[in-house]
N, C-alpha and C. Protein backbone atom coordinates (compact mmCIF):
# COMPACT_ATOMS: atom_id res chain seq x y z
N UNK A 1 -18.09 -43.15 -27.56
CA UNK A 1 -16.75 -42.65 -27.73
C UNK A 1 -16.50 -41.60 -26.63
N UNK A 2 -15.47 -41.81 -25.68
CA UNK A 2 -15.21 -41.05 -24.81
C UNK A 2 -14.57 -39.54 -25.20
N UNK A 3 -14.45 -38.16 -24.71
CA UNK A 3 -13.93 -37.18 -24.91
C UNK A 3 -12.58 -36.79 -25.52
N UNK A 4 -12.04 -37.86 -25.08
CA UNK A 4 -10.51 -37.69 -25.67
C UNK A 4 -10.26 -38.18 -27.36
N UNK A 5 -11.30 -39.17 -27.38
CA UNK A 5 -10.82 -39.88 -28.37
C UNK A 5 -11.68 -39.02 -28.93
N UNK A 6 -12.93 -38.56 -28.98
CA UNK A 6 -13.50 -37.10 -29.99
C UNK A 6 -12.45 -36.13 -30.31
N UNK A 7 -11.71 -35.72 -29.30
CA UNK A 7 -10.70 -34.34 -29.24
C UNK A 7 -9.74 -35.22 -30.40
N UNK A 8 -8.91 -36.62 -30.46
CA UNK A 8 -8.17 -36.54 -31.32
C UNK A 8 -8.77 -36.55 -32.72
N UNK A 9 -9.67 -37.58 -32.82
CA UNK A 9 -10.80 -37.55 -33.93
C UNK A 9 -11.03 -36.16 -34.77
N UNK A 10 -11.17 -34.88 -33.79
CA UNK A 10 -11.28 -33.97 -34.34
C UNK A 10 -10.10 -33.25 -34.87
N UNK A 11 -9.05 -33.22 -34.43
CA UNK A 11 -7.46 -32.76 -34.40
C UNK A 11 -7.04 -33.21 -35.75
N UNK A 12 -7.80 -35.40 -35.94
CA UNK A 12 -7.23 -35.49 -36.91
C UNK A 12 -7.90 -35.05 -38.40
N UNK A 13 -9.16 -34.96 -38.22
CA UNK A 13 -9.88 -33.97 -39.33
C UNK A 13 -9.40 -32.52 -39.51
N UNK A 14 -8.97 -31.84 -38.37
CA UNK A 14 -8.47 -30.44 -38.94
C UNK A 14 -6.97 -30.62 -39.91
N UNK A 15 -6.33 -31.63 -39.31
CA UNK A 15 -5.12 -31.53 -39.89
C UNK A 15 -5.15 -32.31 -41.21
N UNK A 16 -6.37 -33.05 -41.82
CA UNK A 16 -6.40 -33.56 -42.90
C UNK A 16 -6.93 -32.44 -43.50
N UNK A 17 -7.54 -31.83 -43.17
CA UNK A 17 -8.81 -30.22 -44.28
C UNK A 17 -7.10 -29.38 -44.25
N UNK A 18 -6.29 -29.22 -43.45
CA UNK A 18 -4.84 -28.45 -44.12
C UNK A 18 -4.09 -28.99 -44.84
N UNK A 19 -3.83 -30.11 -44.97
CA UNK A 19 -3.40 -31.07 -45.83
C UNK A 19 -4.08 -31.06 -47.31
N UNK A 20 -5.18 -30.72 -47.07
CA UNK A 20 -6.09 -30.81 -48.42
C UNK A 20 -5.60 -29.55 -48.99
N UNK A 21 -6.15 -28.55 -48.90
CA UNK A 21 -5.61 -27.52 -48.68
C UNK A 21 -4.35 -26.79 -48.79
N UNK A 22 -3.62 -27.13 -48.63
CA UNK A 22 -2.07 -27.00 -49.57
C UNK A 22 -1.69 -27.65 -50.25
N UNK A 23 -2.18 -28.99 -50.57
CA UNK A 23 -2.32 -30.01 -51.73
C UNK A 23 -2.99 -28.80 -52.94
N UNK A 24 -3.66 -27.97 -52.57
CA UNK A 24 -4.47 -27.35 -54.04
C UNK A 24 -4.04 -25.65 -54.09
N UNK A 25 -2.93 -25.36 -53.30
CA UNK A 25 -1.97 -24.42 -53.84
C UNK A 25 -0.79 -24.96 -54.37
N UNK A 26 -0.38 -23.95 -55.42
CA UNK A 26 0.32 -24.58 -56.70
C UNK A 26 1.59 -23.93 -55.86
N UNK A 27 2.01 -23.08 -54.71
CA UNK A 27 3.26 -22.77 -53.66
C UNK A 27 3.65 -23.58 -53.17
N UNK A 28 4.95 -23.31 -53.01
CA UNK A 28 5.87 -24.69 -52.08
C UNK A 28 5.87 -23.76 -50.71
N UNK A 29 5.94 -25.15 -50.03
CA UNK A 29 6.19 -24.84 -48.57
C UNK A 29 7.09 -23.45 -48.34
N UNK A 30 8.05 -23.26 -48.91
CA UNK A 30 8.87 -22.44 -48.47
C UNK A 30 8.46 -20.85 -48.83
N UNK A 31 7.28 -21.18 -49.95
CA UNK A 31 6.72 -19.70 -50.47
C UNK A 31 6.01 -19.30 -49.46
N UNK A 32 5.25 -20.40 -48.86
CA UNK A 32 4.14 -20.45 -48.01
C UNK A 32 4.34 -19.61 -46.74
N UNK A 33 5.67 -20.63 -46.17
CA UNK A 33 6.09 -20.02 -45.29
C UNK A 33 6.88 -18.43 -44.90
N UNK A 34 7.19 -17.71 -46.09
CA UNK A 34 8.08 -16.59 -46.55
C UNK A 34 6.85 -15.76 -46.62
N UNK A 35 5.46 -16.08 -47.38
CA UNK A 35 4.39 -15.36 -47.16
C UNK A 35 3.90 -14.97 -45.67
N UNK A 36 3.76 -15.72 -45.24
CA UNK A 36 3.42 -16.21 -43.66
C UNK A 36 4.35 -15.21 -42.75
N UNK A 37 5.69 -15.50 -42.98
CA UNK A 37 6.70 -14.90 -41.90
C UNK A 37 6.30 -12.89 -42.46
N UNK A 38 5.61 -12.69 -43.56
CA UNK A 38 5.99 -11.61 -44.65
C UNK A 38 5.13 -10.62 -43.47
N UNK A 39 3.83 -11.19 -43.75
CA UNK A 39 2.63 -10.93 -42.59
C UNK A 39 2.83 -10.69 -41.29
N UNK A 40 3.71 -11.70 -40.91
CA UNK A 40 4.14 -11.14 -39.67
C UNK A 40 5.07 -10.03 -39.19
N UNK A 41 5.72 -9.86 -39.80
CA UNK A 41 6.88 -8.76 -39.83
C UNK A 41 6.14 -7.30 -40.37
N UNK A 42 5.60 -7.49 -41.20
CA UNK A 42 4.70 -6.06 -41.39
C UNK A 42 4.02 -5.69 -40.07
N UNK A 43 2.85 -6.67 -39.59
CA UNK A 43 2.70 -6.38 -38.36
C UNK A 43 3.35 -5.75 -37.21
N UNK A 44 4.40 -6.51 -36.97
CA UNK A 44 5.86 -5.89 -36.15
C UNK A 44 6.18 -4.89 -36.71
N UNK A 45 6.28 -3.94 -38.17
CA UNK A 45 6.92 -3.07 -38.45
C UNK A 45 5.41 -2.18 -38.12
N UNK A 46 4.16 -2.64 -37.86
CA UNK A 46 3.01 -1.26 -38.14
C UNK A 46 3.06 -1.13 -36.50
N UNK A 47 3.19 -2.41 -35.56
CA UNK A 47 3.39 -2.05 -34.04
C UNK A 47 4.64 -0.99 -33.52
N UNK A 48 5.64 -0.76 -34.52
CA UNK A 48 6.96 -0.09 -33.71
C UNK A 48 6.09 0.89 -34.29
N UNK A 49 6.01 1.13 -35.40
CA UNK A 49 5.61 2.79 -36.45
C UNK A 49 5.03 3.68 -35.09
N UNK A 50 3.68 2.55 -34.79
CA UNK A 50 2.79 3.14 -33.61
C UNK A 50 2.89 2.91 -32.68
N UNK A 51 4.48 2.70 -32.14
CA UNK A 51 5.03 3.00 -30.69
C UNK A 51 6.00 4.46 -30.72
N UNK A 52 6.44 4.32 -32.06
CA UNK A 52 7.56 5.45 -32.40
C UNK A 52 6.65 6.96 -32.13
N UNK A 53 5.27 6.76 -32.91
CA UNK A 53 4.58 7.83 -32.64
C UNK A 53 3.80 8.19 -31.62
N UNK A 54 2.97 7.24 -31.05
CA UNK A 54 2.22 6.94 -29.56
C UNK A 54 3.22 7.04 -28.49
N UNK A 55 3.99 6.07 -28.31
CA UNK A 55 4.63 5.43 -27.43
C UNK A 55 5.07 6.36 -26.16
N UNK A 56 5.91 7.14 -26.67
CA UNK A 56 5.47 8.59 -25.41
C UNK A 56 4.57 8.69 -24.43
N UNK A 57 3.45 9.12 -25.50
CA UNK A 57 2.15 9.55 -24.65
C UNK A 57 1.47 8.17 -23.94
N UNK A 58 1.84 7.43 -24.54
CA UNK A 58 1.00 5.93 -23.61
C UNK A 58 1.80 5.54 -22.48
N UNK A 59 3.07 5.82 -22.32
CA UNK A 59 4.30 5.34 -21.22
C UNK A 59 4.26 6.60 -20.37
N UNK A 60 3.68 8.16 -20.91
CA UNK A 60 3.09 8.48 -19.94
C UNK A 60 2.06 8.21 -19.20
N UNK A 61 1.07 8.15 -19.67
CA UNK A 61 -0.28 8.01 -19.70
C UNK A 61 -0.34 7.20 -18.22
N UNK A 62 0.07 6.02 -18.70
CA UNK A 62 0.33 4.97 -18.19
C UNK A 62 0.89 4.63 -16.84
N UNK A 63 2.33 5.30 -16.91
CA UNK A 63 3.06 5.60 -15.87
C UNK A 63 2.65 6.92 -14.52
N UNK A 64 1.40 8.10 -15.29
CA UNK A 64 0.70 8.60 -14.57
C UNK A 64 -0.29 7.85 -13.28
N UNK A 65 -0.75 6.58 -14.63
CA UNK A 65 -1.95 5.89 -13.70
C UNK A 65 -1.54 4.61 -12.95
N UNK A 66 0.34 4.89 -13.30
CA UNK A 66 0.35 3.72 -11.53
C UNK A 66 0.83 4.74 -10.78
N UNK A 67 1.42 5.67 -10.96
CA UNK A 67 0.96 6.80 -9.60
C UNK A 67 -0.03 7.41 -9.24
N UNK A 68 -0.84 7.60 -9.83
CA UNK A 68 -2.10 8.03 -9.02
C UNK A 68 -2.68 6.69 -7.96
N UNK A 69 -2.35 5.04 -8.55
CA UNK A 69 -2.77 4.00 -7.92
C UNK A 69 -1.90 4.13 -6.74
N UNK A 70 -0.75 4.07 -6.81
CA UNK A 70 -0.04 4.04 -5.67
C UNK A 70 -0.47 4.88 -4.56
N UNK A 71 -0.54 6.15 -5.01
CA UNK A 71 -1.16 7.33 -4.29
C UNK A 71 -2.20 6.94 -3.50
N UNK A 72 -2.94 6.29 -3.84
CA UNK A 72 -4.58 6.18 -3.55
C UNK A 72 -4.35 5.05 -2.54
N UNK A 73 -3.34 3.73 -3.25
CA UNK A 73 -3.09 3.08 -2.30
C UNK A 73 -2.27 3.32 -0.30
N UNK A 74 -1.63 4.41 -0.66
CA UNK A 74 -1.15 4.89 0.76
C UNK A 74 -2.06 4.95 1.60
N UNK A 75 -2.94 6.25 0.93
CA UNK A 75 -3.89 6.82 1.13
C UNK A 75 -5.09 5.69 2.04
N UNK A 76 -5.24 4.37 1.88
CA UNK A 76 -5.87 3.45 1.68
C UNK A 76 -5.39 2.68 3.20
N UNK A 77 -3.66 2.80 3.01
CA UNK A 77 -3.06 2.24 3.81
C UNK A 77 -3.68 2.76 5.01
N UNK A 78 -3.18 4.28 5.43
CA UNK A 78 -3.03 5.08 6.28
C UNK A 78 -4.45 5.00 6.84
N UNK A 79 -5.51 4.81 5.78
CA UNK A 79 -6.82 5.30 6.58
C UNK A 79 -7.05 4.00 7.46
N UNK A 80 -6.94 2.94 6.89
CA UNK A 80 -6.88 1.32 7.64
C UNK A 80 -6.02 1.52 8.26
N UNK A 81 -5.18 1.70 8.59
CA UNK A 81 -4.48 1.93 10.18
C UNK A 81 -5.18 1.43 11.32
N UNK A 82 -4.03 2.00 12.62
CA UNK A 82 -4.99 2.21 13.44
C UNK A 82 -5.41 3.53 13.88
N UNK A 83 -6.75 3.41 14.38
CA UNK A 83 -7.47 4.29 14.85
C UNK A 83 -7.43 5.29 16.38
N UNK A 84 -7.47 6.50 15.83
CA UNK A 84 -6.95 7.47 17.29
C UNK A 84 -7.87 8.10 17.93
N UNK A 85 -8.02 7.73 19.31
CA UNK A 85 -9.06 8.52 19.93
C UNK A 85 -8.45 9.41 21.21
N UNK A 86 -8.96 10.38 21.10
CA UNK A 86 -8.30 11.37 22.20
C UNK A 86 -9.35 12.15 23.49
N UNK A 87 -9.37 12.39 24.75
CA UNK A 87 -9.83 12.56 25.67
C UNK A 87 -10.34 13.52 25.26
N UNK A 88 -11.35 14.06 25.81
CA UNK A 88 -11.42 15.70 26.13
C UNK A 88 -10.61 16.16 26.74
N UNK A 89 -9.91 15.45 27.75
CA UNK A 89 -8.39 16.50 28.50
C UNK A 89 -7.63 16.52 27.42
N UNK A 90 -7.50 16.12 26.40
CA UNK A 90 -6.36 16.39 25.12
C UNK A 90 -6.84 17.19 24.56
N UNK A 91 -7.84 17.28 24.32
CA UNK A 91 -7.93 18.27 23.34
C UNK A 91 -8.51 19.81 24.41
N UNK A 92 -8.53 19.44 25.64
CA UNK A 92 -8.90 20.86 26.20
C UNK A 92 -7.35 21.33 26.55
N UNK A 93 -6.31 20.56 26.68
CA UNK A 93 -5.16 21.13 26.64
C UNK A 93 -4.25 21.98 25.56
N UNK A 94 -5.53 21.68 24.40
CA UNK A 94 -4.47 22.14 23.22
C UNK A 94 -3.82 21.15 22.49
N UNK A 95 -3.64 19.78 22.65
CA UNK A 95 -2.64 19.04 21.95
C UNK A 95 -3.78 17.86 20.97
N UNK A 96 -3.37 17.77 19.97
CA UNK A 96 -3.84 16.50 19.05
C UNK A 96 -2.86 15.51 18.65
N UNK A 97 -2.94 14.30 18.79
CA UNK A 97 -2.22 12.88 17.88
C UNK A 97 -2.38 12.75 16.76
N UNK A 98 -1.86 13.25 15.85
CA UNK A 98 -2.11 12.90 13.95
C UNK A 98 -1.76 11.21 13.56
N UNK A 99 -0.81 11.01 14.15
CA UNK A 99 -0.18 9.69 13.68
C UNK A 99 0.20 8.86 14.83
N UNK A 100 0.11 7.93 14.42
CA UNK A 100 0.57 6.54 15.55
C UNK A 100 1.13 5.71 14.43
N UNK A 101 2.63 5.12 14.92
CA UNK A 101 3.54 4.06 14.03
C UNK A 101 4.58 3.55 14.95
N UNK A 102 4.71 2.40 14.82
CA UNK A 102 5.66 1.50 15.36
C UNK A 102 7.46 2.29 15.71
N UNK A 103 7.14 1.88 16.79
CA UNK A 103 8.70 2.66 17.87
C UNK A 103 9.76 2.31 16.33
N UNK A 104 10.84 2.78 16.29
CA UNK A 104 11.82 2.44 15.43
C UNK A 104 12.88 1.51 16.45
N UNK A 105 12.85 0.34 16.22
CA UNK A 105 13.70 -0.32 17.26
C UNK A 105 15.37 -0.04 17.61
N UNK A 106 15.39 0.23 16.16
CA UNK A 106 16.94 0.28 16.43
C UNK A 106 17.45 1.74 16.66
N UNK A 107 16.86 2.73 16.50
CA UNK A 107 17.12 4.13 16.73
C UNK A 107 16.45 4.22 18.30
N UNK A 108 15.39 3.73 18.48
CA UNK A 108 14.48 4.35 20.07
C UNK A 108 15.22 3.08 21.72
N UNK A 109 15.46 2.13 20.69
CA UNK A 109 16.00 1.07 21.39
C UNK A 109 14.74 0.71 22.64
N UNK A 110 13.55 0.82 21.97
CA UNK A 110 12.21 0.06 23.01
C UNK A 110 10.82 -0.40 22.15
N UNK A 111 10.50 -1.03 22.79
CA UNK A 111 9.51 -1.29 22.06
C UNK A 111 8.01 -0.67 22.42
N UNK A 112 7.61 -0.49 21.45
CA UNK A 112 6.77 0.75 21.54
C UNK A 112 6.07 1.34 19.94
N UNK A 113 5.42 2.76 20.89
CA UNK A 113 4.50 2.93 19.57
C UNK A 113 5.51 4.49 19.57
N UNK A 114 5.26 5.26 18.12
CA UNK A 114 5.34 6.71 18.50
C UNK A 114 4.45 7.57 17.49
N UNK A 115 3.83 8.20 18.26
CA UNK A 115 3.16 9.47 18.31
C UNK A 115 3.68 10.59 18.22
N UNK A 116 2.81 11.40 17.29
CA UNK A 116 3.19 12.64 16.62
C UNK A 116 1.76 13.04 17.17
N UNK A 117 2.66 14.44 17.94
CA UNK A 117 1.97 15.15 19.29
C UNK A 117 2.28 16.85 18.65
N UNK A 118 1.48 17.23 18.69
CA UNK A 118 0.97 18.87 18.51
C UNK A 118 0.55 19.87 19.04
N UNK A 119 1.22 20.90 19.51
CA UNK A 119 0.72 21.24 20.87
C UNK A 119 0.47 23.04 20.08
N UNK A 120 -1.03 23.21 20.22
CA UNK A 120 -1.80 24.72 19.87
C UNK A 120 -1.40 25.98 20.83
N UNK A 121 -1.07 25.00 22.33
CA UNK A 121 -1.01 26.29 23.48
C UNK A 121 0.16 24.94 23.95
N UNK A 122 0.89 26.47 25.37
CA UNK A 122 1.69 25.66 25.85
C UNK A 122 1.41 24.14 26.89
N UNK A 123 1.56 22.87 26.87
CA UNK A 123 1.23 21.78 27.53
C UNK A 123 2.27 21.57 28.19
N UNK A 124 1.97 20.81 29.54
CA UNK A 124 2.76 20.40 30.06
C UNK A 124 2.25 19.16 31.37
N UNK A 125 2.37 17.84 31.35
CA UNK A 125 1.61 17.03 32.43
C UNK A 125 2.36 15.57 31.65
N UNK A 126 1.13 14.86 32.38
CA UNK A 126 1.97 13.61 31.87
C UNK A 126 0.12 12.86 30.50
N UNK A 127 0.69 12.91 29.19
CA UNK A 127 0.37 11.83 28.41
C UNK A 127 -0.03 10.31 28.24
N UNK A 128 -1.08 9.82 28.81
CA UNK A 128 -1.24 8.58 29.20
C UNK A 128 -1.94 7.68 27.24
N UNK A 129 -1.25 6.48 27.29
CA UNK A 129 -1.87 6.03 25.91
C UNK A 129 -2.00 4.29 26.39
N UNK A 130 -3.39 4.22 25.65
CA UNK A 130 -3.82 2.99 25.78
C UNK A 130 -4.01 2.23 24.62
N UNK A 131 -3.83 1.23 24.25
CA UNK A 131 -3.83 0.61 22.92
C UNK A 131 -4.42 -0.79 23.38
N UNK A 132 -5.23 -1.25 22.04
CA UNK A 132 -6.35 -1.77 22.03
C UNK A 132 -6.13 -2.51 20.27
N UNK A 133 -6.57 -3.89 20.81
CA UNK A 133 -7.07 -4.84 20.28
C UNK A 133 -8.10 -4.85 18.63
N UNK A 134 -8.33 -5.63 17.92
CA UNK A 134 -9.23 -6.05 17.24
C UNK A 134 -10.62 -5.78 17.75
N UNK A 135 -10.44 -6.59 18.86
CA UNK A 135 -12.03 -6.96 19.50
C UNK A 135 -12.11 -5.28 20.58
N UNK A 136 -11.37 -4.71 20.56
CA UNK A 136 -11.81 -3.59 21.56
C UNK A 136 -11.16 -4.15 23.03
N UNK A 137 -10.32 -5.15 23.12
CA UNK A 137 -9.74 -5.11 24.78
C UNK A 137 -8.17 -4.45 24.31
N UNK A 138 -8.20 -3.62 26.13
CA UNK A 138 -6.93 -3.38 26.23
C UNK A 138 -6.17 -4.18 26.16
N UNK A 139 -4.97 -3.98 25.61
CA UNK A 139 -3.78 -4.62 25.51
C UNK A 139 -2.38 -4.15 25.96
N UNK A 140 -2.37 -2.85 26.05
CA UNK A 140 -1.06 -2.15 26.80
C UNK A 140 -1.51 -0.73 27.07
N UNK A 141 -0.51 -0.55 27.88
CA UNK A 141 -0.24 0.97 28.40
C UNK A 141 0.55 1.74 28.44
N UNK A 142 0.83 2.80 28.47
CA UNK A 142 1.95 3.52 28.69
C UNK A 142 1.49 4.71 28.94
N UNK A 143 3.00 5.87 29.56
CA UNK A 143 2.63 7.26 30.39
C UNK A 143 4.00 7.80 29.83
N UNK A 144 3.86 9.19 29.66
CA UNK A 144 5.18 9.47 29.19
C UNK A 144 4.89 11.46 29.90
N UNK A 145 5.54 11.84 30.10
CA UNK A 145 5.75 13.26 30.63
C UNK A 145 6.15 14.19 29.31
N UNK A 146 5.15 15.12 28.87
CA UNK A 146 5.66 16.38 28.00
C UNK A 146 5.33 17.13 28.16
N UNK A 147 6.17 18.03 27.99
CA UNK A 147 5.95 19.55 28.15
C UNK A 147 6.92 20.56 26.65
N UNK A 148 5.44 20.77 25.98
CA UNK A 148 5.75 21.62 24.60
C UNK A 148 5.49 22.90 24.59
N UNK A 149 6.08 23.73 24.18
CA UNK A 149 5.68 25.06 23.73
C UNK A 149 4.55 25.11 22.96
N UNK A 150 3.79 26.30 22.93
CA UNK A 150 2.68 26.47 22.05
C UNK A 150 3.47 26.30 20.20
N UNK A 151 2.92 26.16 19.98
CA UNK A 151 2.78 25.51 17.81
C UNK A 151 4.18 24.72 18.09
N UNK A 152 4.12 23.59 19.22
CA UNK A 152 5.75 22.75 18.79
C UNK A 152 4.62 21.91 18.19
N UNK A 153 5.56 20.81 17.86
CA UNK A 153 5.61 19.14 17.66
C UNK A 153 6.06 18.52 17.90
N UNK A 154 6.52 17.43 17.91
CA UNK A 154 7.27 16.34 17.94
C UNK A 154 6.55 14.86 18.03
N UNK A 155 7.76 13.78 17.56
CA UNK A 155 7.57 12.55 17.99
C UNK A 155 7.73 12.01 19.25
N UNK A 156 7.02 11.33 20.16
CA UNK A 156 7.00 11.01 21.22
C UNK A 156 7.07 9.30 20.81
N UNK A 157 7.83 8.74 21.81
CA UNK A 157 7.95 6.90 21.72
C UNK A 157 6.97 6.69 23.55
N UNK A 158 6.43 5.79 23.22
CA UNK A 158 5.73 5.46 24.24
C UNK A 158 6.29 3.85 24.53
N UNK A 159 6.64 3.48 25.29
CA UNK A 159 7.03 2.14 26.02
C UNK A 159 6.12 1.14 26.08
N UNK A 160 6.01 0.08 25.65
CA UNK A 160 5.17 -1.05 26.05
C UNK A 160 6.21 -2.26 26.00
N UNK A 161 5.04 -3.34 26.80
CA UNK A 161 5.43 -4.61 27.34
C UNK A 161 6.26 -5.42 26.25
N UNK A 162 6.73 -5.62 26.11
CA UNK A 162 7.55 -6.36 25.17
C UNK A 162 6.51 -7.51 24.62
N UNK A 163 5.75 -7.99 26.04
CA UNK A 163 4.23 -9.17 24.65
C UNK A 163 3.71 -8.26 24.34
N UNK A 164 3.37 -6.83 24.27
CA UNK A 164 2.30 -6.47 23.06
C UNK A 164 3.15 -6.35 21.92
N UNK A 165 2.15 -7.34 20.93
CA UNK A 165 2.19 -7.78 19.87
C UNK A 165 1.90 -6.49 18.73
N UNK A 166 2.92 -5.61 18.54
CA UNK A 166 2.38 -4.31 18.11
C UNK A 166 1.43 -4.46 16.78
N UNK A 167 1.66 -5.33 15.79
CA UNK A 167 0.89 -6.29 14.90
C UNK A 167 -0.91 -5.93 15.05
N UNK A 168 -1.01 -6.53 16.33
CA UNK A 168 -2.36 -6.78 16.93
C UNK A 168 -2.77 -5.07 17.54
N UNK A 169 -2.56 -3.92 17.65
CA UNK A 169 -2.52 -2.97 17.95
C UNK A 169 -4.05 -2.42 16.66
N UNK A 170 -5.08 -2.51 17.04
CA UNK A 170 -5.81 -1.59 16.56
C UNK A 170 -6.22 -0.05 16.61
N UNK A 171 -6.75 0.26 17.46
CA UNK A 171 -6.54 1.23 18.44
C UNK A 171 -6.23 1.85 19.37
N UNK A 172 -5.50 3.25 19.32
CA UNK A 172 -4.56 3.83 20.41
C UNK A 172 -5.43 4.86 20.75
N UNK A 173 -5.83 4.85 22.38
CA UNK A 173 -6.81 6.48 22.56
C UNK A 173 -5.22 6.59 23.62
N UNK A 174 -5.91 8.59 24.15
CA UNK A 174 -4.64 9.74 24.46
C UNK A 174 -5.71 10.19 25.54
N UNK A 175 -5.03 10.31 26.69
CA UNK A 175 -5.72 11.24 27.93
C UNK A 175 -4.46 11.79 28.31
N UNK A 176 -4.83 12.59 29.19
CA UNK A 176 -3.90 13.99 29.58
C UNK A 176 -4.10 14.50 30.77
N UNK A 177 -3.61 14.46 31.72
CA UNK A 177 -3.22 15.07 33.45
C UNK A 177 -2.34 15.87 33.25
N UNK A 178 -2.61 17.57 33.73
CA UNK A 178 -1.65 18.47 32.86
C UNK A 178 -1.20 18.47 34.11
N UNK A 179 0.01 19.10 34.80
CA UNK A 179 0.61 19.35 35.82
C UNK A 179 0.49 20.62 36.49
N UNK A 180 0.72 20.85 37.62
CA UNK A 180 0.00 21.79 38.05
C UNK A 180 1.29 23.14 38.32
N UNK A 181 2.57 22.95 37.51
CA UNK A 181 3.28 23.76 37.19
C UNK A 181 2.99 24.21 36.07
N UNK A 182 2.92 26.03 35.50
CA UNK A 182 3.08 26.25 33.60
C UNK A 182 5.29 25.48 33.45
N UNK A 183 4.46 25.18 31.88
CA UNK A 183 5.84 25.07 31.30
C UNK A 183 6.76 25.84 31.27
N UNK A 184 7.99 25.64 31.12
CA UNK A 184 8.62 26.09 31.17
C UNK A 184 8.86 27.58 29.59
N UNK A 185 9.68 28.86 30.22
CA UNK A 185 9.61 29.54 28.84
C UNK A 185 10.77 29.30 27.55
């Protein structure tokens, strides 16, 4: 006897043992069923009771621990990024890169990366950035001229080739040729 015909074989023995089985309650169907629905609705009335009283604290609870997930997830994002490496002329000038993110196209109108540039002492030269691949090959370049006051910041957009595939952008390192004028006061 193949599997299927066991599976009905068996289907039709369960449904004869219920058949038996309400054959030897002296209730009609409709008691049966009024019992049945009775059970269920209590249930439903003991689940609201203990939402009315819980329900609060669990929709906090709860709603705490998809923000802390979310949180963690940024967090997660940002560190998988890409990766920033900076010269010793950057950092003997005073300036660090915190962030690297995609040019805003329609506000910068280029395509490109931009960098958030920090300057400890006053800088001033030209910013060279190289960006890099999966595998570690270059893939673009760019040079951009700044000159910051000591504790500025700002966002800087750096220019690239229209084929780099900013997508494919793993890592961005930062070198620095300061100019041989001080900045301006």
């Amino acid at each position: 006897m193949n599997a299927k015909a066991m599976s009905q074989k068996r289907y039709a023995c369960m449904i004869a043992a219920v058949l038996a089985l309400s054959a030897c309650s002296q209730k009609t169907a409709q008691e049966k069923g009024a019992e049945m629905a009775g059970k269920e609705l209590d249930t439903l009335a003991g689940v609201g009771d203990a939402l009315q009283k819980k329900g609060g604290a669990a929709g906090e609870s709860f709603s705490a621990g998809i923000g802390t997930m979310t949180k963690g997830m940024e967090r997660g994002l940002l560190k998988s990024g890409r990766e920033i490496v900076t010269d010793p002329s950057v950092r003997a000038a005073g300036i660090s890169v915190t962030t690297v993110q995609d040019a805003d196209a329609e506000k910068a109108a280029v395509h490109g990366l931009d960098a958030y540039i920090i300057a400890k002492a006053p800088a001033a030269g030209t910013l060279r950035m190289f960006v890099y691949d999966a595998l570690g090959n270059e893939i673009g370049r760019s040079s951009v001229s700044i000159e910051l006051d000591a504790e500025a910041a700002k966002y800087q957009t750096f220019a690239l080739d229209s084929q780099v595939d900013l997508k494919s952008v793993n890592k961005v390192s930062f070198a620095f040729n300061a100019s041989k004028k001080p900045p301006s006061a």
